[in-house]
N, C-alpha and C. Protein backbone atom coordinates (compact mmCIF):
# COMPACT_ATOMS: atom_id res chain seq x y z
N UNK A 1 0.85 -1.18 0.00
CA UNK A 1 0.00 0.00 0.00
C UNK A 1 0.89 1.24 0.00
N UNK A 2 0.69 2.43 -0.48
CA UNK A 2 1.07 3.78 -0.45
C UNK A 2 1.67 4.09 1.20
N UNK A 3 2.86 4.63 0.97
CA UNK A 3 3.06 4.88 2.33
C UNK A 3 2.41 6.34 2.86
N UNK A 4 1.08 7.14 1.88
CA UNK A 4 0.59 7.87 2.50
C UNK A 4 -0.95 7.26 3.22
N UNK A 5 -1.09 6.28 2.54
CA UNK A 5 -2.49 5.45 3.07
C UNK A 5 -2.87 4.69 1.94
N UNK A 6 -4.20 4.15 1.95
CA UNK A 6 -4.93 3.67 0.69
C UNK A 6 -5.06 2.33 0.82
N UNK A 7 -5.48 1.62 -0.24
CA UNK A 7 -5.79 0.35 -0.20
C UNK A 7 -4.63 -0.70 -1.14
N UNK A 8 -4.87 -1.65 -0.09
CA UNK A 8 -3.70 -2.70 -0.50
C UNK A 8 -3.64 -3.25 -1.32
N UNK A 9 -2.76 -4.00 -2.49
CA UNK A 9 -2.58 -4.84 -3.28
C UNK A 9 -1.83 -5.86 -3.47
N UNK A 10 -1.49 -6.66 -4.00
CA UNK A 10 -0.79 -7.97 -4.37
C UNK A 10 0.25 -7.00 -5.51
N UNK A 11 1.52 -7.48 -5.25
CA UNK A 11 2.65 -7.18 -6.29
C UNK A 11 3.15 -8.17 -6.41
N UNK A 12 3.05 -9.15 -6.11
CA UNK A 12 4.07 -10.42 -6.13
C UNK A 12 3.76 -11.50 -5.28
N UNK A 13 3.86 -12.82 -5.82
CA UNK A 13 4.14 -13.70 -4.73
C UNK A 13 5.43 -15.36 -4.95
N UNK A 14 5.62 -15.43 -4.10
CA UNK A 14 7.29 -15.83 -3.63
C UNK A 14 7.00 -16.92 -2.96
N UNK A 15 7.43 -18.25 -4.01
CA UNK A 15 7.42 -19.74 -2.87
C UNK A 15 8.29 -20.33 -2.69
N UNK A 16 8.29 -19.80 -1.64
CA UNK A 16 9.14 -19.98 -0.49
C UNK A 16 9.09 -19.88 0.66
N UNK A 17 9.37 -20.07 1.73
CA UNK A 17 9.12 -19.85 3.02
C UNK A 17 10.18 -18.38 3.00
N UNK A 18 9.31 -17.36 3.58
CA UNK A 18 10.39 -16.17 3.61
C UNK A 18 10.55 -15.59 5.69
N UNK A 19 12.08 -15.16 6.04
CA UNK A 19 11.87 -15.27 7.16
C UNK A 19 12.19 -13.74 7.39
N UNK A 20 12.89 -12.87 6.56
CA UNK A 20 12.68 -11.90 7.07
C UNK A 20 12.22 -10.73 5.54
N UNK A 21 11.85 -9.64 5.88
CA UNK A 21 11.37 -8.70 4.67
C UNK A 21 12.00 -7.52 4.41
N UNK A 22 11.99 -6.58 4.23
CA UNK A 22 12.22 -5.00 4.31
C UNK A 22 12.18 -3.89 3.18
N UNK A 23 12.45 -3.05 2.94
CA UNK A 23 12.56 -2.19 2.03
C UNK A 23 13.25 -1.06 1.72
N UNK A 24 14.15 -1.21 0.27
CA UNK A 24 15.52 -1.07 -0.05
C UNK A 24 15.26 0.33 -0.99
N UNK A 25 14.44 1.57 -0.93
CA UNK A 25 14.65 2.41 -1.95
C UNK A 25 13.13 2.20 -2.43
N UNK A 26 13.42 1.80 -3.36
CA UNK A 26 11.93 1.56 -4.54
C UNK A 26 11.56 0.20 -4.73
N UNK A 27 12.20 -0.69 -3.64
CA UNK A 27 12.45 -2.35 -3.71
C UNK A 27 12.16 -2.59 -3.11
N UNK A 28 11.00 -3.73 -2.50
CA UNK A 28 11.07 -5.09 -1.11
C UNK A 28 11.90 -5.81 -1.73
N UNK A 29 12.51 -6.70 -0.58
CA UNK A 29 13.51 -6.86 0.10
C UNK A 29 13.00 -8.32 0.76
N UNK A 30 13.78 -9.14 0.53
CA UNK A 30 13.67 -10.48 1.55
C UNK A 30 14.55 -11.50 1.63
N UNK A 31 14.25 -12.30 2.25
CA UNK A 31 15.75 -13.49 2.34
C UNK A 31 14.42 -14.49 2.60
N UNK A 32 15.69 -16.08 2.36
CA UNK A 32 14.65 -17.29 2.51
C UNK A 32 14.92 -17.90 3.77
N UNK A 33 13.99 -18.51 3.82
CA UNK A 33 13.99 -19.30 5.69
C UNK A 33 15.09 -20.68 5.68
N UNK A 34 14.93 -21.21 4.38
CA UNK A 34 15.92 -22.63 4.33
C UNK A 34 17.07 -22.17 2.81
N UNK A 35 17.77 -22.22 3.70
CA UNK A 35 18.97 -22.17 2.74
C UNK A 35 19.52 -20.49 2.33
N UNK A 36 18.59 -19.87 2.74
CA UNK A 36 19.18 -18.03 2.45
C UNK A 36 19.51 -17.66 1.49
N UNK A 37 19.81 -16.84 1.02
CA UNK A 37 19.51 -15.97 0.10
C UNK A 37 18.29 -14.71 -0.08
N UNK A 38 19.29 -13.77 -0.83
CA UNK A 38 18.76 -12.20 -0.34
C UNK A 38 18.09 -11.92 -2.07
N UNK A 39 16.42 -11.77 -1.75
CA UNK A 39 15.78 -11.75 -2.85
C UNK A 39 15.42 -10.38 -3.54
N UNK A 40 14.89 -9.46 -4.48
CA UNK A 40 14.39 -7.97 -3.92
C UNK A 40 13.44 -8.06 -5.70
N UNK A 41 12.32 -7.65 -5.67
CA UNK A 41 11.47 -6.25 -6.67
C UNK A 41 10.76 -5.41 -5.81
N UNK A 42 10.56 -4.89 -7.39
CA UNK A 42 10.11 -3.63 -7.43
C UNK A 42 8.81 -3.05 -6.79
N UNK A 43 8.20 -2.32 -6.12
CA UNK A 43 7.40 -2.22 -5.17
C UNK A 43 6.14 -2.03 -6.05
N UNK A 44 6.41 -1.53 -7.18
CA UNK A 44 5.14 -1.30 -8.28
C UNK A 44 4.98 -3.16 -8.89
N UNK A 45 5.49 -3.92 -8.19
CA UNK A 45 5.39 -5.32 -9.09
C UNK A 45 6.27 -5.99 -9.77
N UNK A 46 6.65 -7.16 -10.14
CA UNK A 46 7.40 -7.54 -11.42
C UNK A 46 7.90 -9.11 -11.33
N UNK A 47 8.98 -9.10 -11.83
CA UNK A 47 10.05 -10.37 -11.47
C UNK A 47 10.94 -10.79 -10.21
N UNK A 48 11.00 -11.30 -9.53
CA UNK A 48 11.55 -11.32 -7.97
C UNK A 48 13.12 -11.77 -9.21
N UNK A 49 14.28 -11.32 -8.06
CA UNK A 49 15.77 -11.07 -8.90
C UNK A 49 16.17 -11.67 -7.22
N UNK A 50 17.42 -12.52 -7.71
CA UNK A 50 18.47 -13.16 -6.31
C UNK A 50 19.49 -11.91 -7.05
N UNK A 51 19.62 -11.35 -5.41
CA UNK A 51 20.77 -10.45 -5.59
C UNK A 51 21.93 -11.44 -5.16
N UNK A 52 23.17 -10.86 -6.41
CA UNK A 52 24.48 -11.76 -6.67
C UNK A 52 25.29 -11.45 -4.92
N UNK A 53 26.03 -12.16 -4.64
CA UNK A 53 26.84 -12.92 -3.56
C UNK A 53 26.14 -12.73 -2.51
N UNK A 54 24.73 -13.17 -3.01
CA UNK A 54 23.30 -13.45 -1.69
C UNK A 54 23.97 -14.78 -1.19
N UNK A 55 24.19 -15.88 -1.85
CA UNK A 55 24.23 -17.32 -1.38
C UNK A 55 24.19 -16.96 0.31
N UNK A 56 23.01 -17.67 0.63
CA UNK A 56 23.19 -18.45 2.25
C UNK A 56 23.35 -17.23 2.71
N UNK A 57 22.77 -15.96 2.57
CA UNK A 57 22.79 -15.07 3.42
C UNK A 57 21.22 -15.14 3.99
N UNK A 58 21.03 -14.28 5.30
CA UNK A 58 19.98 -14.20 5.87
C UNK A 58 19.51 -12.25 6.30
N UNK A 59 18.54 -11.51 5.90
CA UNK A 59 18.60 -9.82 6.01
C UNK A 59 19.09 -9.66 7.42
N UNK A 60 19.48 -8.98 7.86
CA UNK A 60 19.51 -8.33 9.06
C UNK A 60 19.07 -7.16 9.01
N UNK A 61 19.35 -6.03 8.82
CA UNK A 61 18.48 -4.69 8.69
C UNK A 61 19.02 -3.87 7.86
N UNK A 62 18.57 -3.79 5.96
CA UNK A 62 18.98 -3.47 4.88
C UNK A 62 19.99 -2.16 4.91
N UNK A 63 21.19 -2.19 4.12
CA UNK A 63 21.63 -3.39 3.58
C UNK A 63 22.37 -4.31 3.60
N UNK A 64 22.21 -4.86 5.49
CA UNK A 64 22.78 -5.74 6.23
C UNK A 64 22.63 -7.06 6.26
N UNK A 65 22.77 -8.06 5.66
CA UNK A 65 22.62 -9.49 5.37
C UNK A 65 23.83 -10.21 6.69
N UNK A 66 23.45 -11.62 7.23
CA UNK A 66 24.52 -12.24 7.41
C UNK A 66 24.59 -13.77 7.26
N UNK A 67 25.42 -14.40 7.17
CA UNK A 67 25.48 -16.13 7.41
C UNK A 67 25.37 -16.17 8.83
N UNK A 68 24.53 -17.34 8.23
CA UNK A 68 23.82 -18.26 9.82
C UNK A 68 22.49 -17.84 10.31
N UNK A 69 21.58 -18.85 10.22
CA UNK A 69 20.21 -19.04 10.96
C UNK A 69 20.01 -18.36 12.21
N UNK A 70 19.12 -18.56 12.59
CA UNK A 70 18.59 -18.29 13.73
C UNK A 70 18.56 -19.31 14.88
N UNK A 71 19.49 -18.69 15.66
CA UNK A 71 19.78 -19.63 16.61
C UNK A 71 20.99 -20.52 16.62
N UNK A 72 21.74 -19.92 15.51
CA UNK A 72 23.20 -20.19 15.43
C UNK A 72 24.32 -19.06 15.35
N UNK A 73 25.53 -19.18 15.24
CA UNK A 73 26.29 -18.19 15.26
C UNK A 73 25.96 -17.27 13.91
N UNK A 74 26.55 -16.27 13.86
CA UNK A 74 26.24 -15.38 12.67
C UNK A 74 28.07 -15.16 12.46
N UNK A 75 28.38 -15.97 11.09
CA UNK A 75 29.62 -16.38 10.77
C UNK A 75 30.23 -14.81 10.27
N UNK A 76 29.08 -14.40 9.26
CA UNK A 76 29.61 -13.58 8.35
C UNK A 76 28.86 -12.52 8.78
N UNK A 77 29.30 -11.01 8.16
CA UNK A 77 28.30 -9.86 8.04
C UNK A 77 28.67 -9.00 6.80
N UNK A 78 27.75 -9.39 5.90
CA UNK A 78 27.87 -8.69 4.62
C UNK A 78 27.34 -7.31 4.24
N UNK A 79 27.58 -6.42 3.97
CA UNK A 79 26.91 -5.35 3.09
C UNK A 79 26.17 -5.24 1.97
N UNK A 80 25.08 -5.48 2.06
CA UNK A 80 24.96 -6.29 0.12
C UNK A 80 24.82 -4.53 -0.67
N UNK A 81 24.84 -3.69 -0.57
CA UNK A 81 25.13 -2.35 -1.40
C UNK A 81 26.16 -2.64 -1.89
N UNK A 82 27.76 -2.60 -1.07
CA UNK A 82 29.12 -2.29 -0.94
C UNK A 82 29.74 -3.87 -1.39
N UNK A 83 29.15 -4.71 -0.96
CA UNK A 83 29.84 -6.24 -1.28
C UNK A 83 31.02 -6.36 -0.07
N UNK A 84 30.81 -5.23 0.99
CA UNK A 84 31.85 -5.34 1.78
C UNK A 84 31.72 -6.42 2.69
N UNK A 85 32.31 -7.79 3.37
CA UNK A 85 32.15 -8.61 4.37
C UNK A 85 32.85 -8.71 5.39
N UNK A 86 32.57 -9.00 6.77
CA UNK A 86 33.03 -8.98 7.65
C UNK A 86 32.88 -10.26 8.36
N UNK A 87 34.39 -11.09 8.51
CA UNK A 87 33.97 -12.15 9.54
C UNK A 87 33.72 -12.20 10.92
N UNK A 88 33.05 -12.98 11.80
CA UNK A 88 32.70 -12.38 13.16
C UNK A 88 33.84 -13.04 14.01
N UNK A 89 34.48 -12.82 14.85
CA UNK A 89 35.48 -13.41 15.51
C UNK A 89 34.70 -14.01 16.43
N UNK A 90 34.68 -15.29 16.58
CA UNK A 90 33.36 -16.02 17.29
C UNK A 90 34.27 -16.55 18.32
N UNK A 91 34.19 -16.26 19.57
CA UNK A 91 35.15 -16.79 20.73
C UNK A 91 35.08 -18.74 20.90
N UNK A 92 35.69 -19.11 21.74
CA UNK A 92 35.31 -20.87 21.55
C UNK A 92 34.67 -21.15 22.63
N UNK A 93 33.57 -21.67 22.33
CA UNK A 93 32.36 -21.89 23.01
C UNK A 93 31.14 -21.14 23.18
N UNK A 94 31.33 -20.23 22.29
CA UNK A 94 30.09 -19.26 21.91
C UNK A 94 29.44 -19.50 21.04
N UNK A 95 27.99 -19.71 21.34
CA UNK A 95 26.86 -20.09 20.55
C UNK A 95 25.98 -19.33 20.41
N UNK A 96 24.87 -19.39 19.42
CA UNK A 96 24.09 -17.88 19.48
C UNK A 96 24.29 -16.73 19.34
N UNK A 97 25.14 -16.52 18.35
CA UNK A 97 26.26 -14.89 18.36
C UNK A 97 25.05 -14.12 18.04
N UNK A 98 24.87 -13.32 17.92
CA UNK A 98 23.92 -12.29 16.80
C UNK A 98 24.83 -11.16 16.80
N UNK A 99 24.52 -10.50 15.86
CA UNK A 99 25.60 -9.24 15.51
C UNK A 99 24.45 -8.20 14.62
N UNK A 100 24.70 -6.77 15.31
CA UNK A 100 24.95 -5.81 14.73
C UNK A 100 25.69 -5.42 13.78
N UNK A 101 26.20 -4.53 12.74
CA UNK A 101 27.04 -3.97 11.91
C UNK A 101 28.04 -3.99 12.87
N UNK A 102 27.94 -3.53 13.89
CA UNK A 102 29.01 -2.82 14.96
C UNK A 102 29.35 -3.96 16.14
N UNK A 103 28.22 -4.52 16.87
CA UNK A 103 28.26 -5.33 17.92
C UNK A 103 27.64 -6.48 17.69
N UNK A 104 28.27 -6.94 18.90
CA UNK A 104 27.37 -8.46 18.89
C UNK A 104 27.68 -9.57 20.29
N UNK A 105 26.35 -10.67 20.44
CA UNK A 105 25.73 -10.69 21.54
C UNK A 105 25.39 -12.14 21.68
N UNK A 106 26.23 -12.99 22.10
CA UNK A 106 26.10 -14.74 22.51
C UNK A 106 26.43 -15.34 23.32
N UNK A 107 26.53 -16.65 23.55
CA UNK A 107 26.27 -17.09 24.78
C UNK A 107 26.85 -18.25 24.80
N UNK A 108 27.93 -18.31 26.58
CA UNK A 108 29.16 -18.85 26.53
C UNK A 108 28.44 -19.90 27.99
N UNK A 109 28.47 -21.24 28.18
CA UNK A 109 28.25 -21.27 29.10
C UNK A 109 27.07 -20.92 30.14
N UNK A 110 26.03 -20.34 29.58
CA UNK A 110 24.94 -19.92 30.23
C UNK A 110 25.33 -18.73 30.28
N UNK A 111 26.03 -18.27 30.11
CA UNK A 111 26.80 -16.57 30.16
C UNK A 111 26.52 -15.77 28.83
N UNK A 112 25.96 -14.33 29.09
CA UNK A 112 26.13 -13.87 28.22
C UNK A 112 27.55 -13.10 27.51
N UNK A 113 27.82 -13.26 26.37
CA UNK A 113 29.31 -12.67 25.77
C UNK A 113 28.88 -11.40 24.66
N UNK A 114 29.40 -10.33 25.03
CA UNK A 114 29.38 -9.34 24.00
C UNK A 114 30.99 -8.73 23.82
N UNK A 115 30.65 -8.19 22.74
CA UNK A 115 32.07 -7.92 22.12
C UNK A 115 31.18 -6.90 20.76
N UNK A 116 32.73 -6.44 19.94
CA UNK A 116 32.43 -5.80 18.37
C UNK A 116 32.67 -7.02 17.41
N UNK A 117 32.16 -7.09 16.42
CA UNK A 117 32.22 -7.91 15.38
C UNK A 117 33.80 -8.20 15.27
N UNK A 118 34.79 -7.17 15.19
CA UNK A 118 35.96 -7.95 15.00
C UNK A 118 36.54 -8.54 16.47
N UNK A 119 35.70 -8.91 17.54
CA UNK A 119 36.02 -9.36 19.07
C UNK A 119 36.93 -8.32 19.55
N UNK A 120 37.13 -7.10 19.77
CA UNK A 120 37.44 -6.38 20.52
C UNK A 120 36.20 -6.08 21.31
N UNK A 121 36.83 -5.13 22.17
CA UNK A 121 35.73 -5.29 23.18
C UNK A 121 34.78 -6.14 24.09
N UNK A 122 35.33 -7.25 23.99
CA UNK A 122 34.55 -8.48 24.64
C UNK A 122 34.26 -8.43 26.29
N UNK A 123 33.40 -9.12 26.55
CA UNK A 123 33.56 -8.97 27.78
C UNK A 123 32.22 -10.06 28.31
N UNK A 124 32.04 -10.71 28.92
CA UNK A 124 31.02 -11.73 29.44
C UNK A 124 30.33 -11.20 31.02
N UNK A 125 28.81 -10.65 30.78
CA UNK A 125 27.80 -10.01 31.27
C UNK A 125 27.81 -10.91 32.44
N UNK A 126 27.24 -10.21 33.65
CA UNK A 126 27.07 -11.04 34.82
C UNK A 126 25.53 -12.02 34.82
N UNK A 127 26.10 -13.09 35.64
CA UNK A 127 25.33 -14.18 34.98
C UNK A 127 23.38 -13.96 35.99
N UNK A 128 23.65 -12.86 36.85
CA UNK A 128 22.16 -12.41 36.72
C UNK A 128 21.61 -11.88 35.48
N UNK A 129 21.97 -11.64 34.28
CA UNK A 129 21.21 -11.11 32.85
C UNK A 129 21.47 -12.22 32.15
N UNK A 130 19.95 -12.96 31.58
CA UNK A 130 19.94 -13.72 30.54
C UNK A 130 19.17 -13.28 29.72
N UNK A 131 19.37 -14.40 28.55
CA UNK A 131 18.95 -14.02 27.38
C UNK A 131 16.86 -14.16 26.77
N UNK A 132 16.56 -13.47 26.30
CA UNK A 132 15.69 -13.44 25.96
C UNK A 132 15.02 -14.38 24.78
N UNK A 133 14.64 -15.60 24.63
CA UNK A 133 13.72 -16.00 23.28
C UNK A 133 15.08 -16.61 22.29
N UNK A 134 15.01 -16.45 21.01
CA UNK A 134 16.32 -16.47 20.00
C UNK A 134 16.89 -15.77 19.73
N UNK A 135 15.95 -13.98 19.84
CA UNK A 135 16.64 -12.52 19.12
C UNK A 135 16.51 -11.78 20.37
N UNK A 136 17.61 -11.05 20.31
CA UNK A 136 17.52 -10.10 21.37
C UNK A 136 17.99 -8.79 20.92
N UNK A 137 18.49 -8.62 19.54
CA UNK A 137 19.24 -7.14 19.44
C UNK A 137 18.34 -6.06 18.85
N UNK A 138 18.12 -4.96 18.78
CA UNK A 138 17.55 -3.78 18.42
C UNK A 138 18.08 -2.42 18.24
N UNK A 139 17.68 -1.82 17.73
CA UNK A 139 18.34 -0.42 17.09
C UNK A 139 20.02 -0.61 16.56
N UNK A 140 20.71 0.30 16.97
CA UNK A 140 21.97 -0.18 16.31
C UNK A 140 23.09 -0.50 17.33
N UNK A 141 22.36 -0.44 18.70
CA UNK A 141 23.83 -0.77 19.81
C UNK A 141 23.29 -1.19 20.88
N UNK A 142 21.92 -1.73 20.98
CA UNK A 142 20.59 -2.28 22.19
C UNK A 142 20.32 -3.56 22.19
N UNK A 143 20.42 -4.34 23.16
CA UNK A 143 19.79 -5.57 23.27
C UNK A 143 18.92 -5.71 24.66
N UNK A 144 17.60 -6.24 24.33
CA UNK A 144 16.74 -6.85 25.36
C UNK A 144 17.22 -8.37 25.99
N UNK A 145 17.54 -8.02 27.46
CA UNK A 145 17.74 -9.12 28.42
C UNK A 145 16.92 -9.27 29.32
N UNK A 146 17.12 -10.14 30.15
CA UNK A 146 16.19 -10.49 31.62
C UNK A 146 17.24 -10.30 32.75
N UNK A 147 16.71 -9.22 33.21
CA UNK A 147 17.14 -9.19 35.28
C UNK A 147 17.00 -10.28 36.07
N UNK A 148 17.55 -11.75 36.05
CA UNK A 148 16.94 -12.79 36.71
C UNK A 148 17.13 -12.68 38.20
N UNK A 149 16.13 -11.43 38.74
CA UNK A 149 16.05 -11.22 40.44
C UNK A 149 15.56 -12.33 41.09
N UNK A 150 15.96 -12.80 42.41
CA UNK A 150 15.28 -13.77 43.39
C UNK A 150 13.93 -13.69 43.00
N UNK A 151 13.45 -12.41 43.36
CA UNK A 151 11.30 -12.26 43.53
C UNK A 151 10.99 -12.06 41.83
N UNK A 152 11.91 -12.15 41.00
CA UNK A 152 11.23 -11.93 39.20
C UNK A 152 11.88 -11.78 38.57
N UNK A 153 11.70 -11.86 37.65
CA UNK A 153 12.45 -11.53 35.70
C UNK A 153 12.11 -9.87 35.59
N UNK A 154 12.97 -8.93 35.35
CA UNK A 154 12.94 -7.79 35.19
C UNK A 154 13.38 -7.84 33.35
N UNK A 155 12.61 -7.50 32.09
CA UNK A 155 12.83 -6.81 31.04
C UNK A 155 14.37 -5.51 31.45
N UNK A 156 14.97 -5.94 30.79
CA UNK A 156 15.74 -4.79 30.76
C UNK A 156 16.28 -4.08 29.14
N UNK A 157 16.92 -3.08 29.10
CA UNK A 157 16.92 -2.44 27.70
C UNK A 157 18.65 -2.22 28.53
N UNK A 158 19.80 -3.28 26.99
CA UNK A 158 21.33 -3.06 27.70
C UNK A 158 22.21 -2.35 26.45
N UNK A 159 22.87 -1.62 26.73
CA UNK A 159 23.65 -0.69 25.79
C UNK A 159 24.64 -1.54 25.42
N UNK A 160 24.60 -1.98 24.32
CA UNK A 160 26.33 -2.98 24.28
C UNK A 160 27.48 -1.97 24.08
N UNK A 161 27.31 -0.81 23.89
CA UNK A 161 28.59 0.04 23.81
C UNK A 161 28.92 0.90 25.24
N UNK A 162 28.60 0.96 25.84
CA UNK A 162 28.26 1.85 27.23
C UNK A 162 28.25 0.28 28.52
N UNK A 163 27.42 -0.08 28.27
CA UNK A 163 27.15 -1.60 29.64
C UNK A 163 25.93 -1.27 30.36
N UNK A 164 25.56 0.40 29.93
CA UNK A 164 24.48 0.72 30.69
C UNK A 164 23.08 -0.10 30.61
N UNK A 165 22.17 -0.29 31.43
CA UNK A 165 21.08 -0.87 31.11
C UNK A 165 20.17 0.05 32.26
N UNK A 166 18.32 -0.31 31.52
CA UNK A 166 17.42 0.09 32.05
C UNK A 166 16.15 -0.58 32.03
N UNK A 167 15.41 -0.64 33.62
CA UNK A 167 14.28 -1.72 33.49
C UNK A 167 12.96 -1.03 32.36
N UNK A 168 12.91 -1.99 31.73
CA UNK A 168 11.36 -1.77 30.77
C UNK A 168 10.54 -2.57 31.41
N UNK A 169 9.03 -2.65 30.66
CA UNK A 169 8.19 -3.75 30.69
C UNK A 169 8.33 -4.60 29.65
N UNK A 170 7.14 -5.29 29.63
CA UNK A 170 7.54 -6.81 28.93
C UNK A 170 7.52 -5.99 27.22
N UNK A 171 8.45 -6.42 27.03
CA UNK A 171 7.98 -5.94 25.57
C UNK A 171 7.22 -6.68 24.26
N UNK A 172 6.48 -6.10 23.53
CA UNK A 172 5.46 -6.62 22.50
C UNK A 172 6.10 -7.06 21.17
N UNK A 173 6.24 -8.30 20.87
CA UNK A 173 7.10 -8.96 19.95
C UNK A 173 6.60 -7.99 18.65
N UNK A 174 7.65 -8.32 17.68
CA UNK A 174 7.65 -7.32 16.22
C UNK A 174 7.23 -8.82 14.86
N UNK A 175 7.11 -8.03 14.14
CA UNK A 175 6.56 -8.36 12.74
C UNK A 175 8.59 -9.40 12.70
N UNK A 176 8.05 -9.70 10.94
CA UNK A 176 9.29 -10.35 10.02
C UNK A 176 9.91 -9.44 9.68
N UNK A 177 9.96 -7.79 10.01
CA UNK A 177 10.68 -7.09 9.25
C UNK A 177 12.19 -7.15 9.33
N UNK A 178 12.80 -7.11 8.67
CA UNK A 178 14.03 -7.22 8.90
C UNK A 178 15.30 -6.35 9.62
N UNK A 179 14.95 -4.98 10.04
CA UNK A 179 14.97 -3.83 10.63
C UNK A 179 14.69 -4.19 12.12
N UNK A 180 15.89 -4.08 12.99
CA UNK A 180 15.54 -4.00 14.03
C UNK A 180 14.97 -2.95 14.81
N UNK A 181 14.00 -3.07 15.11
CA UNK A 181 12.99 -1.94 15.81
C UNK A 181 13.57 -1.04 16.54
N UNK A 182 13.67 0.54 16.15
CA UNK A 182 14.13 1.38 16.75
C UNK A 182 13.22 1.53 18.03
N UNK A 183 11.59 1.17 17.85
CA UNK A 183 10.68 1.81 19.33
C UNK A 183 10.25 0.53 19.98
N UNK A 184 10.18 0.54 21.19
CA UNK A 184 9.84 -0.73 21.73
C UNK A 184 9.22 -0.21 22.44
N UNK A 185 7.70 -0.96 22.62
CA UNK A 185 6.20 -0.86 23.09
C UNK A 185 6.34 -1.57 24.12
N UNK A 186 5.56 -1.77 25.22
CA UNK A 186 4.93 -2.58 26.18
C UNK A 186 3.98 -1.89 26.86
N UNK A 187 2.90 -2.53 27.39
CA UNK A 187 1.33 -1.73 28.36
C UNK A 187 0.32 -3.11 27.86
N UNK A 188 -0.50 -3.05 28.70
CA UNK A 188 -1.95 -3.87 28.60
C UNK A 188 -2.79 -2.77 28.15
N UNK A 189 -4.42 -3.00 27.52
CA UNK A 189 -5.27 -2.58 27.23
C UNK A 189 -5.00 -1.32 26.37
N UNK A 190 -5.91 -0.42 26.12
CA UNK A 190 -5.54 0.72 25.39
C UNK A 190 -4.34 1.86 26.06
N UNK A 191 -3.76 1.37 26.56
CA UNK A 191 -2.36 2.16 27.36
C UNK A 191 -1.40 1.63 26.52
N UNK A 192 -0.46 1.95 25.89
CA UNK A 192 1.08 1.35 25.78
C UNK A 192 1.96 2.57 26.01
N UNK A 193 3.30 1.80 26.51
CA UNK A 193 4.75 2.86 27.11
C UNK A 193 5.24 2.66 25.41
N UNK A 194 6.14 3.89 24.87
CA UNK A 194 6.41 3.21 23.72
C UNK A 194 7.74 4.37 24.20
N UNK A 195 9.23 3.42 23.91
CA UNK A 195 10.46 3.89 24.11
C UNK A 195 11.55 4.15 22.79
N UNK A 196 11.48 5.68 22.18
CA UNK A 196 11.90 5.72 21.15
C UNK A 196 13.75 5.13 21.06
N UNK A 197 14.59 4.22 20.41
CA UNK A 197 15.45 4.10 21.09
C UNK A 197 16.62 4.93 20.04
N UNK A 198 16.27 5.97 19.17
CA UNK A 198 16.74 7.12 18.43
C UNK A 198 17.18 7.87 19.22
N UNK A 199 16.16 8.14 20.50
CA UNK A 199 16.20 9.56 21.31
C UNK A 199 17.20 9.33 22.29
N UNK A 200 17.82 7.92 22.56
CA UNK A 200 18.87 7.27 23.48
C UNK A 200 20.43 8.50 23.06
N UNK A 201 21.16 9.21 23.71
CA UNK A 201 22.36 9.82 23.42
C UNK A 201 23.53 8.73 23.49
């Protein structure tokens, strides 16, 4: 649909199982659930096109692609504009990496491990903060953890560049987009808290 409003249409359809989506300019944007690869047309309709040195990539938040599923390490981090790649320096015994362009966020031992994509900066989180679900990263330097207090699970919002963190509420899971959510919602009934994470300095 028009991103000023209006009514929806069909431009395409794609068989395949698709796991994440987004939108590149004048292009959607997607990757496949088995086996990866980074797909894209034209938003007015057409021919779906495999963009070249897609193989076995998966979107991260355009035009951020990487190797490895969900729920495994994230080997690679590609640029698909630039063709630029980056390998992740994956420590030994770290599973579950996820990565940012910049950072990234897995798990050693029941421990959480963060570091920068080229493993500087590393450092393994105290083992009261665990991990959330399969995905935990957002905006471009944020990941959602759990406060595992004696009396409860505290939502927290953790700066991987800073260490700072802050309690939220539970937060309200997101769509397939491939864009990690700059605002994160949580509230019952017609109330929601909504935390822009742009406005973060």
């Amino acid at each position: 649909m028009p991103r000023e409003g209006g009514a929806a249409r069909r431009v395409g359809e794609v068989a395949a199982d698709v796991d994440r989506t987004g939108i590149a300019g004048d292009h959607l944007v997607w990757s496949l659930e088995k086996g990866g690869g980074v797909y894209r047309m034209p938003l007015t309709g057409g021919t779906p096109e495999r963009l070249p040195g897609s193989d076995g990539l998966h979107l991260s938040a355009w035009p951020w692609a990487h190797e490895g599923e969900t729920g495994l390490n994230m080997t690679k981090i590609v640029n698909l504009e630039t063709g630029r790649a980056s390998a992740v320096a994956i420590p030994e015994g770290v599973d579950m990496m996820q990565c940012h362009p910049q950072w990234c966020a897995g798990m050693r031992d029941s421990r959480l491990v963060v570091q920068r994509v080229d493993g500087s900066a590393r450092r393994t989180l105290p083992g009261t903060l665990v991990r959330t679900g399969f995905t935990w990263l957002h905006g471009d330097r944020f990941a959602l953890f759990l406060l595992n207090a004696p009396d409860r699970q505290q939502p927290v919002l953790y700066d991987l560049s800073t260490g700072t963190m802050a309690a939220i509420g539970p937060v309200q899971p997101h769509d397939t987009s491939s864009r990690p959510s700059s605002a994160l919602f949580w509230g019952d009934g017609a109330e929601r808290t909504v935390l822009n994470l742009k406005a973060i300095p």
